[in-house]
Protein backbone atom coordinates (compact mmCIF):
# COMPACT_ATOMS: atom_id res chain seq x y z
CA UNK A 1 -49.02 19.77 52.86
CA UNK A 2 -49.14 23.60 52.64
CA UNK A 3 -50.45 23.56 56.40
CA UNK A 4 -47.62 21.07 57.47
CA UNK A 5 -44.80 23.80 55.96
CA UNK A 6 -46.51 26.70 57.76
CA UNK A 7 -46.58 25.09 61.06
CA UNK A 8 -42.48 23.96 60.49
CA UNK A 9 -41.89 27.54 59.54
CA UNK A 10 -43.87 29.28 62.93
CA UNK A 11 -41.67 26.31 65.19
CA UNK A 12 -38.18 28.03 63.51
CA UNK A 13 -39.59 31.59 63.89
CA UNK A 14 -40.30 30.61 67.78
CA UNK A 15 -37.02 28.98 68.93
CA UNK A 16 -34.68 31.89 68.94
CA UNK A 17 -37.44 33.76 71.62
CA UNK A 18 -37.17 30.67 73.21
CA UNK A 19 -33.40 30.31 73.39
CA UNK A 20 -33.16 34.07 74.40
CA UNK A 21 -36.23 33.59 76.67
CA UNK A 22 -34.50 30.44 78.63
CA UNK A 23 -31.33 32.87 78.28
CA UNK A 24 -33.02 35.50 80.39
CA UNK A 25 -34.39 33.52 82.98
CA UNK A 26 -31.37 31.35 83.84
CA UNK A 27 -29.44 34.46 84.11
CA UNK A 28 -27.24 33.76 81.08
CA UNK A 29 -26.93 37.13 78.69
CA UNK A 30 -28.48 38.98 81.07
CA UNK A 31 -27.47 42.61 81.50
CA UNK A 32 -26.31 43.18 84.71
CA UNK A 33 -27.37 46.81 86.88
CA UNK A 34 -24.44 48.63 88.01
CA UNK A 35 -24.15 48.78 91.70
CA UNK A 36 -24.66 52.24 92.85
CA UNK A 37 -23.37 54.01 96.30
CA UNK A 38 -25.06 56.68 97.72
CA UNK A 39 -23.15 59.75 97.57
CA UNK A 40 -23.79 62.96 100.17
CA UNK A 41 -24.00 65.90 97.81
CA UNK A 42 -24.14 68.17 100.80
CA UNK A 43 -20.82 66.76 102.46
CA UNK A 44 -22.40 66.21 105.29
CA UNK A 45 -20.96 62.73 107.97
CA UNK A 46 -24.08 60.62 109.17
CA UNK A 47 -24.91 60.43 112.76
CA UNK A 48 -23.15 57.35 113.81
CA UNK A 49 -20.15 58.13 112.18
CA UNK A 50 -19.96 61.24 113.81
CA UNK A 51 -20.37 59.66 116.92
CA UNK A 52 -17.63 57.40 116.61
CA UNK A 53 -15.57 60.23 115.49
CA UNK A 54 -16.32 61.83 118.55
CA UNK A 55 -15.52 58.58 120.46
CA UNK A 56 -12.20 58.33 118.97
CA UNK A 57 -10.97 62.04 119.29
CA UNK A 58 -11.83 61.08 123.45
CA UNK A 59 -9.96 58.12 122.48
CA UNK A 60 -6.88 59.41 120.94
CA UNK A 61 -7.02 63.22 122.04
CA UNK A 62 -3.97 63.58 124.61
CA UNK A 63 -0.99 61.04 125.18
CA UNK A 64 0.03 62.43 128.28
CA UNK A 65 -1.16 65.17 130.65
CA UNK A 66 1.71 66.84 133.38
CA UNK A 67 -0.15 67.62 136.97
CA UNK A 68 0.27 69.30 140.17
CA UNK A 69 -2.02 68.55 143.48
CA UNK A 70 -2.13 71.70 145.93
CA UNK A 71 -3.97 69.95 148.08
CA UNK A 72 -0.90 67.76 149.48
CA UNK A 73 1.29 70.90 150.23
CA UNK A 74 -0.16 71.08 153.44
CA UNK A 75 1.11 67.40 154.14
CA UNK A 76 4.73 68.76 152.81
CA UNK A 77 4.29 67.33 149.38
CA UNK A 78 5.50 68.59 146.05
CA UNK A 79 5.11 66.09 143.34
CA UNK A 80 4.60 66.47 139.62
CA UNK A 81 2.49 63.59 138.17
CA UNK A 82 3.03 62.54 134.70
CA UNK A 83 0.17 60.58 133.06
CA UNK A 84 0.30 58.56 129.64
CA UNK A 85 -2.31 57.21 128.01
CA UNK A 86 -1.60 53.12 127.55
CA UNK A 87 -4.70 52.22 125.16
CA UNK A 88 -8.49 53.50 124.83
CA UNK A 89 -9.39 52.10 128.29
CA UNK A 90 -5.90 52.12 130.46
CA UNK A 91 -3.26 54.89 131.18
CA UNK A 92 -0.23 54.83 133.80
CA UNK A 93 0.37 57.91 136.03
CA UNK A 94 3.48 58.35 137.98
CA UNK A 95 4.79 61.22 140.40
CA UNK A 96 8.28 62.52 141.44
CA UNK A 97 8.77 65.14 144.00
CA UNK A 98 10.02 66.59 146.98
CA UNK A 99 8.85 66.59 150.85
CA UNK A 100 9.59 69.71 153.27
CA UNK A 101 7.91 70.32 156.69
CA UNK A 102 4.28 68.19 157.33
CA UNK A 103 1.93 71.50 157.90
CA UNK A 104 -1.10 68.95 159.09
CA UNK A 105 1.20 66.82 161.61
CA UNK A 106 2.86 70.05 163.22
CA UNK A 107 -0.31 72.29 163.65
CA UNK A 108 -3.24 69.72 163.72
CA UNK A 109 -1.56 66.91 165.11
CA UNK A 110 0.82 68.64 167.56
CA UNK A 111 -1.04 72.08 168.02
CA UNK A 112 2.39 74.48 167.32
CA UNK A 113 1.72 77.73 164.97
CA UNK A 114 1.35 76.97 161.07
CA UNK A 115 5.06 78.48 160.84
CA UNK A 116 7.22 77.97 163.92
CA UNK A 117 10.60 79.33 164.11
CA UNK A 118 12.44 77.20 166.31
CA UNK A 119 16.20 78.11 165.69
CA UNK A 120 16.82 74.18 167.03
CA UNK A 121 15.02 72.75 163.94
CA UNK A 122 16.49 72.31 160.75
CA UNK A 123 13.98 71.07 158.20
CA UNK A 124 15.43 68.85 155.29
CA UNK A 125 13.99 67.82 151.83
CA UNK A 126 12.99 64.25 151.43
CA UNK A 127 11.57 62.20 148.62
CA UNK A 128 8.34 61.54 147.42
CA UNK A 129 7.62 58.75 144.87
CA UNK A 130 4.18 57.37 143.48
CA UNK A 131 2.92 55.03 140.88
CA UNK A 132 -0.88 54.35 139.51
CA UNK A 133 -2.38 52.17 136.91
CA UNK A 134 -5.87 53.79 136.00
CA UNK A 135 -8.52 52.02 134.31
CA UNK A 136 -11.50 54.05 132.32
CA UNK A 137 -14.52 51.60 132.27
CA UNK A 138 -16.01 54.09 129.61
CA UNK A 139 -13.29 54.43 127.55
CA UNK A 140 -11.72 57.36 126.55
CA UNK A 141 -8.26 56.97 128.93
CA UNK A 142 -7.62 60.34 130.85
CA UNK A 143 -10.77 61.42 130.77
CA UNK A 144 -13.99 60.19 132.82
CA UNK A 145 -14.67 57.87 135.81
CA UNK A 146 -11.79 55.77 136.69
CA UNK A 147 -10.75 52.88 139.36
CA UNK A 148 -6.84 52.79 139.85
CA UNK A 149 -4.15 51.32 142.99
CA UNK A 150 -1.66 53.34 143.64
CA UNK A 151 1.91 52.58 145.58
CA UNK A 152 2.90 56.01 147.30
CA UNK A 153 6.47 56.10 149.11
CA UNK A 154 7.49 59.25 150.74
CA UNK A 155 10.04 60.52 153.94
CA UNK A 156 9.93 63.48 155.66
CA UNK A 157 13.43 64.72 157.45
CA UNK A 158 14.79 67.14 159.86
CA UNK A 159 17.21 67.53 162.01
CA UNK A 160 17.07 68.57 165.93
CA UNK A 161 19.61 70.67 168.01
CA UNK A 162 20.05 70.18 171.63
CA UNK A 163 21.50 68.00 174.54
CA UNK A 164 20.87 64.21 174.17
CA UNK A 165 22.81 61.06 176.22
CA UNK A 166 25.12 59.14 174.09
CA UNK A 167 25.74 55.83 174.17
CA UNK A 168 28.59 56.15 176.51
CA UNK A 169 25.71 57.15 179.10
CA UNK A 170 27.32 60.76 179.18
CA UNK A 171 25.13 64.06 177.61
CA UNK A 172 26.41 65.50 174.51
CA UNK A 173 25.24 68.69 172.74
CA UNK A 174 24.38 67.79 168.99
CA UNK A 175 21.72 66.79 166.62
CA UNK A 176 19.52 63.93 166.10
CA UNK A 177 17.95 62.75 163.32
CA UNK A 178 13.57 62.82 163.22
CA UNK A 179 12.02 61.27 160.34
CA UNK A 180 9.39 59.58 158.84
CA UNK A 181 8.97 56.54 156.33
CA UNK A 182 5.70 55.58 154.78
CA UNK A 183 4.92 53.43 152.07
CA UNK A 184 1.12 53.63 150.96
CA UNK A 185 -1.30 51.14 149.22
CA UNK A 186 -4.47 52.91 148.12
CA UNK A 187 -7.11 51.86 146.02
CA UNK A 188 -8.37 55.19 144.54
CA UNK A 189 -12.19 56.05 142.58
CA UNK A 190 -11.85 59.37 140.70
CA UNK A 191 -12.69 61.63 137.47
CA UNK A 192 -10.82 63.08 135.22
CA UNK A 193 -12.25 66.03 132.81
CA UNK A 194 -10.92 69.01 130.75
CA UNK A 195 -12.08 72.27 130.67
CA UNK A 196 -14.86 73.70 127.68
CA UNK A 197 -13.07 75.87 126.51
CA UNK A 198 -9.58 74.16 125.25
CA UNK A 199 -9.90 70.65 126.35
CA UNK A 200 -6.25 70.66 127.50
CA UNK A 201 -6.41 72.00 130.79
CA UNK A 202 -7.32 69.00 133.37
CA UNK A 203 -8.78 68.62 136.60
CA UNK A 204 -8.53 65.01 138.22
CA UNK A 205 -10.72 64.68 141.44
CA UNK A 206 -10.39 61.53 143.55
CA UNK A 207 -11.29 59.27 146.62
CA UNK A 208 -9.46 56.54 147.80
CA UNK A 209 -8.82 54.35 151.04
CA UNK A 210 -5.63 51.93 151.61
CA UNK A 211 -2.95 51.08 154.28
CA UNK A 212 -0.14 52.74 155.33
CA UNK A 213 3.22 51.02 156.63
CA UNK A 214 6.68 52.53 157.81
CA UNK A 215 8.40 53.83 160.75
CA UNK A 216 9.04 57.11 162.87
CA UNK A 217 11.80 58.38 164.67
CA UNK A 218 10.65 61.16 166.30
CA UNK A 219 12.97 63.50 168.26
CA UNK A 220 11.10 64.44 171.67
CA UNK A 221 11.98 66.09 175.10
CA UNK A 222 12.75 63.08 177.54
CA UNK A 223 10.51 62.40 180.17
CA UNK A 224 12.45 62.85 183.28
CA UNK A 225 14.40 65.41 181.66
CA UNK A 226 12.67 68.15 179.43
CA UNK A 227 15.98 70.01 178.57
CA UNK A 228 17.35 66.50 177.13
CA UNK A 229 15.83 65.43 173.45
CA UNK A 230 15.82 61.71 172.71
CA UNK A 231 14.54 59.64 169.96
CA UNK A 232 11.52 57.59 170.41
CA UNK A 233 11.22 55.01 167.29
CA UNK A 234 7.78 53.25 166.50
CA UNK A 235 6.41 51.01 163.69
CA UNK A 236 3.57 52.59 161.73
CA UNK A 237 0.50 50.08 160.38
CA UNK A 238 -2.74 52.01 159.88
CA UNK A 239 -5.52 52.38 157.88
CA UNK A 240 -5.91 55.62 155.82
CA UNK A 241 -8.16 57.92 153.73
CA UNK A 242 -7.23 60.53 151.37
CA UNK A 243 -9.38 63.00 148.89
CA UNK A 244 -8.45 65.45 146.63
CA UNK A 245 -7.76 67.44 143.15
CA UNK A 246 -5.08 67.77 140.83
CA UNK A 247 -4.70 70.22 138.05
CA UNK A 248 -2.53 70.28 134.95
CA UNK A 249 -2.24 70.54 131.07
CA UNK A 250 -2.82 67.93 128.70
CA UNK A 251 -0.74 67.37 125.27
């Protein structure tokens, strides 16, 4: 009887363990660890994130950059380019300007001196107008390697002095009209990079190759006649190759 009561009494001593034992392992009561983030006591960014940080600052440094090319002054050419940066990978470049007298087509083409003065010439501005859409396969838009077209419309103008027939078939002393019309589709491989000092000044070297359309009227000496000027019009379709640099500032 005695050994009956003592065994009853151990069983009641035991089932509270066992209630907080089952408690334990089926995750009921138990105390939970407090979730702990690891802190940088020495302020100090990781190495990917300052990677990425570098990546965006590429990314999302300039929104537009204002350019000049010296290199097509000697075709007659002064444009200012105008670039704006669409997204991380895409921008949009577009240049106005103004044409003069085609240095390259007068002394390469035709042989005269780099500055003739011919008091029967009268060299007008014309227009130049061109239009891009670049695309940065590394990302970071206006700066790197990057594949754009480009549409490029320009018209040189001048006028010539001299004796010409009319269309009466009698000779008149006047002027006649010599100019050029081009419109040019180029697909264009170049990089863009900034200086190391300020990263805002920009230097934008480039290759391209495309097709070139228009006409000419060009004012020439007639062939039975050389004291008589006439115009001699022609359709242009050729292909074409251009190179260069343009410089500028970044913002």
């Amino acid at each position: 009887m005695i050994n009956a009561v003592k065994l009853m009494f151990f069983l009641v001593l035991l089932l509270p363990g066992g209630g907080i034992l089952r408690s334990q392992t089926s995750g009921e009561g138990a105390v939970r660890k407090p979730k702990i983030d690891k802190v940088n006591v020495f302020g100090e960014t990781p190495a990917d994130e300052r990677h990425d940080t570098v990546i965006n600052r590429v990314a999302t440094g300039a929104f537009w950059a204002v350019k000049c090319n010296p290199v097509v002054l000697f075709r007659g050419e002064v444009p200012v380019y105008l670039e704006r940066r669409l997204s991380r990978i895409f921008s949009l470049e577009a240049a106005l300007g103004m044409t003069f007298e085609d240095f390259f087509k007068t002394s390469v083409v035709q042989g005269k001196p780099l500055f003739p003065k011919d008091p029967n010439v009268n060299y007008l501005s014309g227009f130049t107008g061109k239009l891009s859409f670049r695309y940065f396969p590394r990302g970071g838009a206006l700066s790197g390697l990057y594949i754009s077209p480009e549409i490029d419309f320009k018209n040189y103008r001048k006028d010539v002095s001299g004796v010409y027939l009319g269309s009466d078939a009698r000779y008149a002393s006047g002027k006649l009209r010599d100019q050029q019309n081009y419109m040019d589709l180029k697909a264009l491989v170049g990089f863009q990079k900034t200086d190391e000092i300020s990263h805002d000044f920009y230097f934008d070297w480039y290759l391209g190759a495309g097709l070139r359309a228009g006409y000419e009227d060009n004012v020439v000496a007639d062939e039975k006649n050389a004291n008589v000027i006439k115009v001699n019009h022609s359709d242009v379709l050729s292909p074409l190759i251009t190179l260069g640099v343009k410089i500028g500032l970044g913002f």
